[in-house]
Protein backbone atom coordinates (compact mmCIF):
# COMPACT_ATOMS: atom_id res chain seq x y z
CA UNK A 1 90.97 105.78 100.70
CA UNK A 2 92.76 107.99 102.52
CA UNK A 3 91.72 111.68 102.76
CA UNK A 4 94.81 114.07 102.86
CA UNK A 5 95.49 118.00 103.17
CA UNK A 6 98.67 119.90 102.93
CA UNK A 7 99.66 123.54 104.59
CA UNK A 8 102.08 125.86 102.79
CA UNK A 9 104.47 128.55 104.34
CA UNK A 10 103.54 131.27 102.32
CA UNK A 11 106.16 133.13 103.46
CA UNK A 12 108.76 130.49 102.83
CA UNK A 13 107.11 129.45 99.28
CA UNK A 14 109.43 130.62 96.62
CA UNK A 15 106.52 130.19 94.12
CA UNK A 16 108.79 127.52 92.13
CA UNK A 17 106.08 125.53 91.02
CA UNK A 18 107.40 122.18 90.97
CA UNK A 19 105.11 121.05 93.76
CA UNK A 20 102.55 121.43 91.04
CA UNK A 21 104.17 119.52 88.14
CA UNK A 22 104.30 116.77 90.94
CA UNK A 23 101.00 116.70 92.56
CA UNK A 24 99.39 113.59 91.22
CA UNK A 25 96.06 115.56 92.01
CA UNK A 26 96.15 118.74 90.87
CA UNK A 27 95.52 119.99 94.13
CA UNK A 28 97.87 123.34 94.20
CA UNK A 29 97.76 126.39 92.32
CA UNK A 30 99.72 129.21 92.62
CA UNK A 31 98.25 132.22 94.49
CA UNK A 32 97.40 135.60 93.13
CA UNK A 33 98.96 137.32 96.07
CA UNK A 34 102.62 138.30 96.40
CA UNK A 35 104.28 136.89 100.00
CA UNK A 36 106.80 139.50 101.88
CA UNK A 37 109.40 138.65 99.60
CA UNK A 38 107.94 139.41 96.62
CA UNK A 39 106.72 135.86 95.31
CA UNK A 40 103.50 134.36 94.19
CA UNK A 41 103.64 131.26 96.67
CA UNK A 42 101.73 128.10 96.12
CA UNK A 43 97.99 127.52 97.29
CA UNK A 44 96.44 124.46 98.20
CA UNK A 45 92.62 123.57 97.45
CA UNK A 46 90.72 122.60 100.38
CA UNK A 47 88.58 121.15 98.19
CA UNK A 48 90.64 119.13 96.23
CA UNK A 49 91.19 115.01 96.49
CA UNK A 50 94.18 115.06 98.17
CA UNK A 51 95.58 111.40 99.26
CA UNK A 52 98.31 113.00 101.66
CA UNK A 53 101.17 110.99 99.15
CA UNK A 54 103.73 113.87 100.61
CA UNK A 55 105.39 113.89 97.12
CA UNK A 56 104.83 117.73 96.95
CA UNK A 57 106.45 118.21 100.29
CA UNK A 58 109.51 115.58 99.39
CA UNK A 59 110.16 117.82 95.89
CA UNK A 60 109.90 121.29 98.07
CA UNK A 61 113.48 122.67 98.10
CA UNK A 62 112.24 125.71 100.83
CA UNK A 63 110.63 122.56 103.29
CA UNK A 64 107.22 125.21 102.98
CA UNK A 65 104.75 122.28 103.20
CA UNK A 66 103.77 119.91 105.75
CA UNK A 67 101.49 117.31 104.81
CA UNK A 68 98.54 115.87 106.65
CA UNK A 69 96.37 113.04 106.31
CA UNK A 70 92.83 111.62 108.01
């Protein structure tokens, strides 16, 4: 099984939330910090089972999240 992570721009996170509705892992949350614009941007858990699928980065409308996988 493949072992994935994902990094988010906070800065370019709108704080949308779709990535959530879509992760098939439950592996993002939203953050409890406001960015320099004013939003509450995503935030992934590290310690979450992330598979790397890239569906939350495909659904991202501000391209804020690269995906990586092991």
């Amino acid at each position: 099984m493949t072992k994935g992570s994902i990094m988010i721009d906070q800065e370019l996170c709108k704080g949308c939330r779709i990535c959530f509705h879509f992760c098939p892992k439950g592996s993002i949350s939203q953050s409890e910090k406001l960015n320099a614009n004013g939003y509450l941007p995503a935030l992934f858990d590290n310690n979450s089972e992330c598979s790397g699928c890239g569906i939350c980065a495909i659904v991202c409308s501000e391209v804020a999240i690269e995906v990586y996988r092991e």
